[in-house]
C-alpha atoms as a PDB file:
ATOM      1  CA  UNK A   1       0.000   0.000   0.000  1.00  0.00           C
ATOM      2  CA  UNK A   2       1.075   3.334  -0.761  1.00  0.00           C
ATOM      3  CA  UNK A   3       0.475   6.380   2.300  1.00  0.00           C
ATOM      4  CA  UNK A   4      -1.389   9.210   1.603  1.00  0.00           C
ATOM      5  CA  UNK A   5      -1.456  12.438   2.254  1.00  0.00           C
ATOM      6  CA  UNK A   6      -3.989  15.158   3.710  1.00  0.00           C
ATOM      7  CA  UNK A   7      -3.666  18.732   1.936  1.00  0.00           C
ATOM      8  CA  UNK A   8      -6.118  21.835   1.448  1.00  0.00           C
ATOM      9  CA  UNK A   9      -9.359  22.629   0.492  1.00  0.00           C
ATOM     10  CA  UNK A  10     -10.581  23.969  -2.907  1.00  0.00           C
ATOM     11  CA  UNK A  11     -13.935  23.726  -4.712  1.00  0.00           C
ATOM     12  CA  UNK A  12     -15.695  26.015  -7.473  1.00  0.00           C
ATOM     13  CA  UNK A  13     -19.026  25.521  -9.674  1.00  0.00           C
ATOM     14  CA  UNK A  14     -20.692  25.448 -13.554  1.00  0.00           C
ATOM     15  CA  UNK A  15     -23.697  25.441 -15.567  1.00  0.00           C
ATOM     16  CA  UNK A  16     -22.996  22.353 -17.846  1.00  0.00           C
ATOM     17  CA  UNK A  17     -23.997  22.622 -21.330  1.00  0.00           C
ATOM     18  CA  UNK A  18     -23.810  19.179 -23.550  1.00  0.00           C
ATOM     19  CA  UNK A  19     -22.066  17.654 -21.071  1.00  0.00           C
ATOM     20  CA  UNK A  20     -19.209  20.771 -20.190  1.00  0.00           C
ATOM     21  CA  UNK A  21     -19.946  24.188 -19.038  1.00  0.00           C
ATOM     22  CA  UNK A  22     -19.485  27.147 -21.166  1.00  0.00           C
ATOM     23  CA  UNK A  23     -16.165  29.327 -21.158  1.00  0.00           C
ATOM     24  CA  UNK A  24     -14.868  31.978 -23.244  1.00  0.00           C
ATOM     25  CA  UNK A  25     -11.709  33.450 -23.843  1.00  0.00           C
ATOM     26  CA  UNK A  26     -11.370  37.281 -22.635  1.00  0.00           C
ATOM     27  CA  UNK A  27      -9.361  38.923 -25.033  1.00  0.00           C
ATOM     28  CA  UNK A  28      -8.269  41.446 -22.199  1.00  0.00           C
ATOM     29  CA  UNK A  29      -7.254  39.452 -19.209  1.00  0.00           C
ATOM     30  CA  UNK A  30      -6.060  41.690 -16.322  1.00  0.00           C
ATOM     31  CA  UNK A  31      -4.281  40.353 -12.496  1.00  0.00           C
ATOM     32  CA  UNK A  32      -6.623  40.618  -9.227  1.00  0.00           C
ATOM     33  CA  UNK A  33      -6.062  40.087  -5.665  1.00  0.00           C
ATOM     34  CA  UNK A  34      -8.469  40.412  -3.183  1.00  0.00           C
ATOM     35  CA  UNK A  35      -8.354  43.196  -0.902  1.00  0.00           C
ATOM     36  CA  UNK A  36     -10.663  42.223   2.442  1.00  0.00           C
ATOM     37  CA  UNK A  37     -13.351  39.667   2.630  1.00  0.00           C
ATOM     38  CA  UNK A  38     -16.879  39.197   0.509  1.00  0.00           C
ATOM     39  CA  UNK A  39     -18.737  38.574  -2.534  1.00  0.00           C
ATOM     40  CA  UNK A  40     -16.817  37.987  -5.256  1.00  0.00           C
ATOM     41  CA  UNK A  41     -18.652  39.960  -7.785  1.00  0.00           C
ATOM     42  CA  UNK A  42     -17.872  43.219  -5.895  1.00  0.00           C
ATOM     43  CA  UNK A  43     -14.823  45.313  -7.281  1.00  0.00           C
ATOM     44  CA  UNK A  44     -14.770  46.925  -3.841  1.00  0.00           C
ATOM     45  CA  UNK A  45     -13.040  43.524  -2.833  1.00  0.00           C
ATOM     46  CA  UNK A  46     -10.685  43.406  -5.155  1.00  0.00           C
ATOM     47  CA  UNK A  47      -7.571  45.207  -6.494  1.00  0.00           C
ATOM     48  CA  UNK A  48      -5.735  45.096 -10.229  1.00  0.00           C
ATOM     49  CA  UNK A  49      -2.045  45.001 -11.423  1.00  0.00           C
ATOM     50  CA  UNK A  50      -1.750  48.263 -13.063  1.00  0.00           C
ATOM     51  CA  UNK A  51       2.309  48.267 -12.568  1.00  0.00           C
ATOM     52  CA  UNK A  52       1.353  48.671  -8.969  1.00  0.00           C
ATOM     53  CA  UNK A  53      -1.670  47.495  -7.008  1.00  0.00           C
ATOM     54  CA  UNK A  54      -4.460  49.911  -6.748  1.00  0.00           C
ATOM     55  CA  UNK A  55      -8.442  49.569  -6.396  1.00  0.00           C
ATOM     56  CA  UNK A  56      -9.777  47.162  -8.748  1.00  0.00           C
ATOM     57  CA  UNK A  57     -13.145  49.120 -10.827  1.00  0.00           C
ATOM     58  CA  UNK A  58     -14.065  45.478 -11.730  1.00  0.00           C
ATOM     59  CA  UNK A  59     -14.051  42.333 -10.601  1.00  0.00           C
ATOM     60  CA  UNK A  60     -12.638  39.316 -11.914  1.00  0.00           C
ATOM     61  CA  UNK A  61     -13.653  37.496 -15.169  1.00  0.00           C
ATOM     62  CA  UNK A  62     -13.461  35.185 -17.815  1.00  0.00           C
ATOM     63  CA  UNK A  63      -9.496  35.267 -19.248  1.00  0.00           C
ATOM     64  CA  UNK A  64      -8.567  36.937 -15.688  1.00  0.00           C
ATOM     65  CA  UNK A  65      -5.877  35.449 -13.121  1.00  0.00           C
ATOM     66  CA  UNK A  66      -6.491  36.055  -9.277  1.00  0.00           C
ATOM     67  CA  UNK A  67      -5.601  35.176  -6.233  1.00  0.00           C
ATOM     68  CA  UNK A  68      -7.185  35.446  -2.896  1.00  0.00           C
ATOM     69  CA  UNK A  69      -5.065  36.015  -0.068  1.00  0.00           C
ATOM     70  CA  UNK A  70      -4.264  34.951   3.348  1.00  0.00           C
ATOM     71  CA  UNK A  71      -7.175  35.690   5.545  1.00  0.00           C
ATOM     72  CA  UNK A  72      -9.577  36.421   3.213  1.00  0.00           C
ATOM     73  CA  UNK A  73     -13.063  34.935   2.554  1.00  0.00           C
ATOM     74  CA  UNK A  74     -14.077  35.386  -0.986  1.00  0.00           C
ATOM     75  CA  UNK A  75     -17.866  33.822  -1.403  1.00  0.00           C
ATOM     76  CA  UNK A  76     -20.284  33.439  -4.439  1.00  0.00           C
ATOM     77  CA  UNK A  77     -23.689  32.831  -3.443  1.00  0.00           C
ATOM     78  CA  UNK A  78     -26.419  32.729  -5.995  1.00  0.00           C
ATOM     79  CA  UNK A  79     -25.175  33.107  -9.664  1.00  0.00           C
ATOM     80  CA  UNK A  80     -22.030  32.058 -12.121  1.00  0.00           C
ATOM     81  CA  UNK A  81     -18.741  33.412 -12.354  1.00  0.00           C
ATOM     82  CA  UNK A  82     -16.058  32.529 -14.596  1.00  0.00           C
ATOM     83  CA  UNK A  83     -12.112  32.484 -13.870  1.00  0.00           C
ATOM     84  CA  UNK A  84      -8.930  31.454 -16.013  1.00  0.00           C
ATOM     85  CA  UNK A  85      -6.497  30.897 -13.010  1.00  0.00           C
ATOM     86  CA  UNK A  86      -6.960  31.148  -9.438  1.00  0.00           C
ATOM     87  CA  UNK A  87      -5.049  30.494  -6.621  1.00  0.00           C
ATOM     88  CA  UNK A  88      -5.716  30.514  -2.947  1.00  0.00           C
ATOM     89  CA  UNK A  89      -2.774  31.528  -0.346  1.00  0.00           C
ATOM     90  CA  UNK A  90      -1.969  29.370   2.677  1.00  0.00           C
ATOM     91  CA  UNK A  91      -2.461  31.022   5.964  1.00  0.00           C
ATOM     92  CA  UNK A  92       0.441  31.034   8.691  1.00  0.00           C
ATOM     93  CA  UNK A  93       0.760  31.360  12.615  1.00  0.00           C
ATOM     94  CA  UNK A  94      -1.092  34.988  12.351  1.00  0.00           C
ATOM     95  CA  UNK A  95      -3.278  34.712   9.211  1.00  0.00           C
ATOM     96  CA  UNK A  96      -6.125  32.252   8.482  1.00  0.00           C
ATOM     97  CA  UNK A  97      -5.515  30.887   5.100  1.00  0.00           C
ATOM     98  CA  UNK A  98      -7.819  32.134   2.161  1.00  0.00           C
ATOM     99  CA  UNK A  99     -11.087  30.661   1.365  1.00  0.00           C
ATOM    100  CA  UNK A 100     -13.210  30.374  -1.741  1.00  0.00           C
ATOM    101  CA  UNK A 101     -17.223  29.546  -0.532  1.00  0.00           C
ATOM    102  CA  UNK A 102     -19.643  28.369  -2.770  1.00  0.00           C
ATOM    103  CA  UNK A 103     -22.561  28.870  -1.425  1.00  0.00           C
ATOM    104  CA  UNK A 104     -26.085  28.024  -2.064  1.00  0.00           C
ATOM    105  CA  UNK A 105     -26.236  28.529  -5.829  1.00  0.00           C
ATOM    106  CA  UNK A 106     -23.158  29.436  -5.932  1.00  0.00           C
ATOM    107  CA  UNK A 107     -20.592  28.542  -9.285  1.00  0.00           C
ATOM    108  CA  UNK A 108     -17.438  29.283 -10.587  1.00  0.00           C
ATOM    109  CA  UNK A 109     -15.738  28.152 -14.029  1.00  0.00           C
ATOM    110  CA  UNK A 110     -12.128  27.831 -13.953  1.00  0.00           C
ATOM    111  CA  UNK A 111     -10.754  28.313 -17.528  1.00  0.00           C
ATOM    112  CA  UNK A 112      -7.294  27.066 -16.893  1.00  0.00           C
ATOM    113  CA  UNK A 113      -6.130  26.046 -13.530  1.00  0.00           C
ATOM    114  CA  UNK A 114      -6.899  25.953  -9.574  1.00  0.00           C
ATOM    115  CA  UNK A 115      -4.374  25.719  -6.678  1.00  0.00           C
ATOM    116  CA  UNK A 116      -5.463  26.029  -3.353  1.00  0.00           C
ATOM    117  CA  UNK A 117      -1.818  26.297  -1.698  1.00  0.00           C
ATOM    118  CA  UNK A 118      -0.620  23.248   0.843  1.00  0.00           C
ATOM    119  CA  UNK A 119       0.064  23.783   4.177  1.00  0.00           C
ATOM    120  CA  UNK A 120      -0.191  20.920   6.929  1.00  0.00           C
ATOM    121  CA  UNK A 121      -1.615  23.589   9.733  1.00  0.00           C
ATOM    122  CA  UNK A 122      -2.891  26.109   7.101  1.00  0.00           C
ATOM    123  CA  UNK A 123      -4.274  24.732   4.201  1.00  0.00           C
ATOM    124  CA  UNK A 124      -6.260  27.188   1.874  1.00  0.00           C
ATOM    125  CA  UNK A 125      -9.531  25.595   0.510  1.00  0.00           C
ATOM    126  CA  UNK A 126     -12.238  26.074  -1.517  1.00  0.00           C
ATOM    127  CA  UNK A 127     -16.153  24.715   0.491  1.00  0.00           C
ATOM    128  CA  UNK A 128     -19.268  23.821  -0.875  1.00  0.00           C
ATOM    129  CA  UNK A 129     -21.489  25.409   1.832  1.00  0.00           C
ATOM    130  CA  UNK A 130     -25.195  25.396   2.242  1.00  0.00           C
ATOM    131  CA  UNK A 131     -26.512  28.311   4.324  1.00  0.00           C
ATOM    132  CA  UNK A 132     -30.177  29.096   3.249  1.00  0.00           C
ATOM    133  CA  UNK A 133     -33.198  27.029   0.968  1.00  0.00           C
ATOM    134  CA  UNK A 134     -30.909  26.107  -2.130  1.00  0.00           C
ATOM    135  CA  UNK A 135     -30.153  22.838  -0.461  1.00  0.00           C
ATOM    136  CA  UNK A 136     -29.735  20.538  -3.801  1.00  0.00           C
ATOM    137  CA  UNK A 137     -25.912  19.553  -4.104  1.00  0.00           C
ATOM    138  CA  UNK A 138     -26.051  19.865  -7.624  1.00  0.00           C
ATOM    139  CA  UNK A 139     -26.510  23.449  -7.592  1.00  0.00           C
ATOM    140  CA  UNK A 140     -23.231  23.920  -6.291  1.00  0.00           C
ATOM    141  CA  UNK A 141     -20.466  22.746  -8.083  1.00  0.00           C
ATOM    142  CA  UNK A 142     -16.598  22.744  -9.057  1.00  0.00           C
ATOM    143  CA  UNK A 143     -15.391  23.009 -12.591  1.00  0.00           C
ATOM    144  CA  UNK A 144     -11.871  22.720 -13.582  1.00  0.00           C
ATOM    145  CA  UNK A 145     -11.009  21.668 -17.046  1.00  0.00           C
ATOM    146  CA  UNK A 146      -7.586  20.205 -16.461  1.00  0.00           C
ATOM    147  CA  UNK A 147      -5.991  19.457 -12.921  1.00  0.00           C
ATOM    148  CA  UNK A 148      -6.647  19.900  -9.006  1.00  0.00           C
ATOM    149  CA  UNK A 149      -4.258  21.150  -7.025  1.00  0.00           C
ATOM    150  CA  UNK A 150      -5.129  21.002  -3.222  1.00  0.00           C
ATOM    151  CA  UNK A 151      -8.489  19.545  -1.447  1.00  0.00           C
ATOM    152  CA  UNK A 152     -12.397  19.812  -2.347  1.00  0.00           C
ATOM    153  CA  UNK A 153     -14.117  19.916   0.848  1.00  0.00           C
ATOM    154  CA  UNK A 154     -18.067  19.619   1.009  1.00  0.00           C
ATOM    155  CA  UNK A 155     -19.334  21.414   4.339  1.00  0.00           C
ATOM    156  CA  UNK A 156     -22.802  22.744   5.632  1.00  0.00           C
ATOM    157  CA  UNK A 157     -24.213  19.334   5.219  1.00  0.00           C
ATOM    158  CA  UNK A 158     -25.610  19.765   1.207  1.00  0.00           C
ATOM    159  CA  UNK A 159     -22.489  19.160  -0.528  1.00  0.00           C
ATOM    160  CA  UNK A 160     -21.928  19.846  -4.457  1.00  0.00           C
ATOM    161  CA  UNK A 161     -20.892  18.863  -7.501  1.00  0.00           C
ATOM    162  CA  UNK A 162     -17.076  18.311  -9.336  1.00  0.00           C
ATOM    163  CA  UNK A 163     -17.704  18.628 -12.565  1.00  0.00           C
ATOM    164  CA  UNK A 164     -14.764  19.400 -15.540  1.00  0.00           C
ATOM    165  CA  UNK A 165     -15.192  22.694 -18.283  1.00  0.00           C
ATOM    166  CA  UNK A 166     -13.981  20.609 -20.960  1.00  0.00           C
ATOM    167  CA  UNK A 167     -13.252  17.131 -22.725  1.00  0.00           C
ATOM    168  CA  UNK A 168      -9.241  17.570 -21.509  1.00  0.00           C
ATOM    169  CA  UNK A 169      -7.377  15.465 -19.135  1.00  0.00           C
ATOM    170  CA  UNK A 170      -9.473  15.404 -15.077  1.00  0.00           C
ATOM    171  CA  UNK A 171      -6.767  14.809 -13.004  1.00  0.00           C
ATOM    172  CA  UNK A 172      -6.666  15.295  -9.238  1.00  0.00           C
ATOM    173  CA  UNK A 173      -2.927  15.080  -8.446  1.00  0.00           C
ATOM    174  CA  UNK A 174      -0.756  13.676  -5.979  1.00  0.00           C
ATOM    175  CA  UNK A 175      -0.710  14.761  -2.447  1.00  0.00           C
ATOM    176  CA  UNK A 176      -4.371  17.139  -3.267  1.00  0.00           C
ATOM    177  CA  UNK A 177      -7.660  15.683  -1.994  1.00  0.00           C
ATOM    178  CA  UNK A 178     -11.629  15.275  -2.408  1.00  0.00           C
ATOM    179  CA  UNK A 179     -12.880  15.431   0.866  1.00  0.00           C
ATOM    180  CA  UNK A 180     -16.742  14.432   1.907  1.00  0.00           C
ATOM    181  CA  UNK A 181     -17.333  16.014   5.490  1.00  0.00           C
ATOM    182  CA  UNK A 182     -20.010  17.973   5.956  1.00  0.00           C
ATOM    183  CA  UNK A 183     -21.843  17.640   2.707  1.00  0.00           C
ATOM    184  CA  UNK A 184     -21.700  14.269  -0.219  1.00  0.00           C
ATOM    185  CA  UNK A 185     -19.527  15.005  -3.019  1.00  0.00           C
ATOM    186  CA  UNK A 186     -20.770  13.948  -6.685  1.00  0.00           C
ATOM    187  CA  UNK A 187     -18.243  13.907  -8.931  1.00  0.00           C
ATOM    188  CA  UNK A 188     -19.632  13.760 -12.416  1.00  0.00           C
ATOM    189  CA  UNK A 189     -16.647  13.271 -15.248  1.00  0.00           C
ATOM    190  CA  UNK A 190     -14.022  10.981 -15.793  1.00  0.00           C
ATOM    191  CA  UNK A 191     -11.371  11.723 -12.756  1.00  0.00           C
ATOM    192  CA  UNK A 192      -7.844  10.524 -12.946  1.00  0.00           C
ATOM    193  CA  UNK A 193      -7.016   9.765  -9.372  1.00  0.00           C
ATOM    194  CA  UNK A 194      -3.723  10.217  -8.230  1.00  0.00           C
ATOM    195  CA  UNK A 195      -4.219  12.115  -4.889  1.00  0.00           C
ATOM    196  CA  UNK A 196      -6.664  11.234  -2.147  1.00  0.00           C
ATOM    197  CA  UNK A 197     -10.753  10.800  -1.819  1.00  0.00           C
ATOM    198  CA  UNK A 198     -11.926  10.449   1.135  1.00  0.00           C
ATOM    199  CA  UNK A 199     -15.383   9.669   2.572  1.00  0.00           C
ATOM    200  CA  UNK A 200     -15.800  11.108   6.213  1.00  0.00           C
ATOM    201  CA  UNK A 201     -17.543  12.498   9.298  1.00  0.00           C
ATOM    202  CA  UNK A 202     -19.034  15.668  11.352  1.00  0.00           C
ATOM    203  CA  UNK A 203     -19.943  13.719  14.546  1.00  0.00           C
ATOM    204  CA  UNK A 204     -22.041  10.560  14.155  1.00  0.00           C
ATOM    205  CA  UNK A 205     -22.593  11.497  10.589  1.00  0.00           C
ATOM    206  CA  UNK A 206     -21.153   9.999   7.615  1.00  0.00           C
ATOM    207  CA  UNK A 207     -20.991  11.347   3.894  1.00  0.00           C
ATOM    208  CA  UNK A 208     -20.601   9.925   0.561  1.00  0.00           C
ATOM    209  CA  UNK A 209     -18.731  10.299  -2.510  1.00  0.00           C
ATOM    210  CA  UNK A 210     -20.471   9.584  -5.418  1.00  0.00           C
ATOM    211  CA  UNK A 211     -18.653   8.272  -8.795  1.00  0.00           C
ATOM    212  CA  UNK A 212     -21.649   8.804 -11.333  1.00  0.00           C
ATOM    213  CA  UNK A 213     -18.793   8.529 -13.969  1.00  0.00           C
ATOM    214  CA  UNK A 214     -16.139   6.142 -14.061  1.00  0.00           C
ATOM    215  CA  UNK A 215     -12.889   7.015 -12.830  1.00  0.00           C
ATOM    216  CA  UNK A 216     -10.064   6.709 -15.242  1.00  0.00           C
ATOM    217  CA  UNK A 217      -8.219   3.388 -15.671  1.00  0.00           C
ATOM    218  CA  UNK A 218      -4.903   4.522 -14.561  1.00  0.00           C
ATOM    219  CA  UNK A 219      -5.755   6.271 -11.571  1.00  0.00           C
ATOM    220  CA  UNK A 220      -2.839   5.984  -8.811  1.00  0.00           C
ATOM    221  CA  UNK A 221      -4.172   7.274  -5.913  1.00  0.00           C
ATOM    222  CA  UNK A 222      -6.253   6.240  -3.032  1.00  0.00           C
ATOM    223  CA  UNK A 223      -9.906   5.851  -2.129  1.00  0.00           C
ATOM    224  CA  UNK A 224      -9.887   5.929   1.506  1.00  0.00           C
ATOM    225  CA  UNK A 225     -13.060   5.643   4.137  1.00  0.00           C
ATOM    226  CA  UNK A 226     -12.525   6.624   7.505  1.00  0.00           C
ATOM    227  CA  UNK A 227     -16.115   6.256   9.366  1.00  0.00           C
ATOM    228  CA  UNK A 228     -18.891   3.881   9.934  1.00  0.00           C
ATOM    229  CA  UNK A 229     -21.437   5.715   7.994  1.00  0.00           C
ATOM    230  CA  UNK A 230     -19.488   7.031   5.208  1.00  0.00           C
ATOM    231  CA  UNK A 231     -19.575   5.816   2.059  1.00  0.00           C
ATOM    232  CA  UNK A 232     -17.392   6.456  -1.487  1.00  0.00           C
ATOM    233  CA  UNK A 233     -19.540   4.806  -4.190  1.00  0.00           C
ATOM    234  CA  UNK A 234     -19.140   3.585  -7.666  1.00  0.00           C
ATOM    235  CA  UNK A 235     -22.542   4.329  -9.093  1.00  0.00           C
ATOM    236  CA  UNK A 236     -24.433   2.198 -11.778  1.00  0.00           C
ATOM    237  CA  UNK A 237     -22.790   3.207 -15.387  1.00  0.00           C
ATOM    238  CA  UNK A 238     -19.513   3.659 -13.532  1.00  0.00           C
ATOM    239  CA  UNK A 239     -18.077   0.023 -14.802  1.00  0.00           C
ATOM    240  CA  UNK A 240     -13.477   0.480 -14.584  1.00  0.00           C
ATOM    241  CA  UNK A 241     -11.445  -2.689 -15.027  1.00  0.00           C
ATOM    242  CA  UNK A 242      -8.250   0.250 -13.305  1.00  0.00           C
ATOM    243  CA  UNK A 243      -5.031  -0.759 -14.631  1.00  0.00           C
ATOM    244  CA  UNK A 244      -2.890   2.075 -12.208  1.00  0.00           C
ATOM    245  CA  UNK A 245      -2.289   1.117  -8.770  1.00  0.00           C
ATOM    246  CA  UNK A 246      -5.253   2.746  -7.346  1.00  0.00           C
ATOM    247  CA  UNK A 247      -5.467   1.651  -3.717  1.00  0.00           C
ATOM    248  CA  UNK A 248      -8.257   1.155  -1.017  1.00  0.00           C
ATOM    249  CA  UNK A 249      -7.895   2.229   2.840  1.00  0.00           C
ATOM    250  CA  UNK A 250     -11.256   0.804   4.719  1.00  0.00           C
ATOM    251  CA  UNK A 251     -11.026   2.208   7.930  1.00  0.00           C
ATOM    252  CA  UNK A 252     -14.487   2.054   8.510  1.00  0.00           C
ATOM    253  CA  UNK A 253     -17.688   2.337   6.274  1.00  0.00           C
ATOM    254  CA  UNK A 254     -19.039   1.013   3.030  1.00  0.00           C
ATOM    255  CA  UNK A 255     -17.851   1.010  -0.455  1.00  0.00           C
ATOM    256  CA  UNK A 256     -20.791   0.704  -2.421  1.00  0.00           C
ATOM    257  CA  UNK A 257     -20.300  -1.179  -5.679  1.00  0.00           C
ATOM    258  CA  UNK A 258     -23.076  -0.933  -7.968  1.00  0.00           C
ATOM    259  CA  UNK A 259     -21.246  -1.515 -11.665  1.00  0.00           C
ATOM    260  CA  UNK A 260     -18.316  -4.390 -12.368  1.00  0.00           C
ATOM    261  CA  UNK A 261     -15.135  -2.831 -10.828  1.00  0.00           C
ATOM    262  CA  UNK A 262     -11.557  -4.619 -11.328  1.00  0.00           C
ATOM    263  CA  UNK A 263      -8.965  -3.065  -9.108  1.00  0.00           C
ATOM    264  CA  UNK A 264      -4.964  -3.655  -9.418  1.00  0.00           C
ATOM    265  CA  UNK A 265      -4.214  -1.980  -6.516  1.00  0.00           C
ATOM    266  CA  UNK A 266      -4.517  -3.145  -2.969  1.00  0.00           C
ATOM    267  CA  UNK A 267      -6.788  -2.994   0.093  1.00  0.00           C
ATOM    268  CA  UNK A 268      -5.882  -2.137   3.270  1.00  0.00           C
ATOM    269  CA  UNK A 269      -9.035  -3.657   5.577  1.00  0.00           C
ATOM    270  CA  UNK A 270      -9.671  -1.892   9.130  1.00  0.00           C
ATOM    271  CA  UNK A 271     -13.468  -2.874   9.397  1.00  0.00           C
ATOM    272  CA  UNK A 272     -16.392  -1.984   6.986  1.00  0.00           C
ATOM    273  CA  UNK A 273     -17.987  -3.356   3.783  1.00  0.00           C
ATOM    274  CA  UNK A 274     -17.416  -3.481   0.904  1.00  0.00           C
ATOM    275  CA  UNK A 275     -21.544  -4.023  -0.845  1.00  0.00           C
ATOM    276  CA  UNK A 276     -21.266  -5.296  -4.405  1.00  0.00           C
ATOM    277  CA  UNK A 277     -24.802  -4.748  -6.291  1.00  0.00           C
ATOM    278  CA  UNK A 278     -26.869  -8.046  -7.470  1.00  0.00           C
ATOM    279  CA  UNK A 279     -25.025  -9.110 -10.376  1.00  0.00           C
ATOM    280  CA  UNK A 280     -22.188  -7.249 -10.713  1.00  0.00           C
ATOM    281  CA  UNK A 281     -18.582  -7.998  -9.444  1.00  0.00           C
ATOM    282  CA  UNK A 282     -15.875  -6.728  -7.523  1.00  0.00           C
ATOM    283  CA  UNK A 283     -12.359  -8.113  -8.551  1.00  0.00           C
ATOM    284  CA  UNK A 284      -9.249  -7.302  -6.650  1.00  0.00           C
ATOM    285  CA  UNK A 285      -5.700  -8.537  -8.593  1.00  0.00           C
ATOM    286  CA  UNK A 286      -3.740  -6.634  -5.880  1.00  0.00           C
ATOM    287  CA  UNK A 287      -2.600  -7.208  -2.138  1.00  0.00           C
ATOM    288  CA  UNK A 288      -4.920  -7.548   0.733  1.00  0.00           C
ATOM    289  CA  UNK A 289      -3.789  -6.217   4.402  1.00  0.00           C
ATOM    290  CA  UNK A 290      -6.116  -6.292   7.044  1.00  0.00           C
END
């Protein structure tokens, strides 16, 4: 078995259209930072790279690059923004790292890349959060057309959607993680795992992650549940014979089998289940520990 690692937070959102949400290119990208906490469609929280920092008029769209810093809470609440780049800054001893919230209805398109910076005390992240009556998981949602850099964490107990902006390469890499705790986690394309998912708890209650598409074949990372009532599932159409050495850590819990998985990788067994649907079939060709 390979270890794992536990990194940040990071999570953003998209109207899907045939099967990949819109994004356009803006032909006059400019460089934001935020300057205090709030909504993100607000210039008063923001500031441009003019040569030197100064108060943004605007705030950032489609073709942009920003970056929310240490301490700050930027949130989206009830419509769809778009971004080309965004990073989130770790915090330190005297800052609170940065955090993007979607909340509600919240969504953001990323047009190129997300990084929600590491930090083992003070990792930034990105939070699906549900706070009023939009309680439906799929109305919040992260879209990111290439890789994730850093952790998507589901919170307020509604969860949301990862989702990708385009047919490209899904890939959540090494040493980033999907996190379920506080909200399930759907994730809805073709995900090359080579970091962590992981189903966990708030309390006595368990979430879920939810495969409704198949993982990709030579995912390397790890699937790990770490409670009694959480659950990472493989949902029916999600059929993978994986040929990478994607590994299983059953701490506790239930992975929930309901298409023909083959895994090459191994299983490290705490206590749990693994539940295999009627008629389909879980094969393992790797090692077992228990």
């Amino acid at each position: 078995m390979k270890s794992f690692k536990v990194i940040l937070t990071v999570a953003l959102a998209a109207f899907i259209i045939n099967g990949a949400p819109a994004y356009a290119v803006d032909p006059d990208p400019g460089t934001y930072r935020s300057k205090t906490s709030g909504q993100w469609d607000s210039a008063g929280n923001w500031e441009v790279d003019d040569g030197g920092w100064r108060d943004a008029d605007d705030y950032p769209r489609t073709g942009d690059t920003a970056t929310i810093l240490k301490s700050h809470v930027i949130h989206i609440i009830s419509n769809t923004d778009d971004i080309h780049t965004l990073t989130l800054e770790r915090g330190d001893a005297s800052n609170a790292a940065a955090i993007l919230e979607l909340r509600d209805a919240g969504n953001l398109n990323v047009g190129s890349s997300l990084t929600a910076e590491t930090d083992a005390t003070y990792p930034a992240m990105v939070k699906f959060v549900a706070t009023g009556a939009q309680t439906r998981p799929e109305l919040r949602s992260i879209a990111i057309p290439a890789t994730i850099s850093g952790m998507v964490k589901a919170t307020g107990d509604k969860g949301g959607v990862i989702a990708r902006t385009s047919l490209n390469t899904f890939t959540l890499n090494s040493g980033a993680e999907i996190l379920a705790a506080g909200g399930d986690i759907t994730i809805s394309a073709p995900l090359e795992i080579d970091g962590t998912v992981r189903a966990s708890n708030v309390g006595a209650t368990g979430y879920t992650v939810t495969f409704s598409a198949a993982p990709k074949a030579a995912s390397d990372g790890l699937l790990h549940v770490d409670h009694a009532n959480a659950t990472i599932a493989f949902g029916n159409g999600s059929a993978r014979t994986f040929t990478g050495a994607l590994d299983i850590k059953l701490e506790d819990g239930t992975i929930d089998v309901q298409d023909n998985i083959e895994l090459a990788g191994g299983v490290e067994f705490t206590k749990g289940f693994i539940k295999v649907v009627n008629g389909k079939q879980f094969k393992k060709t790797g090692s077992y520990t228990h």
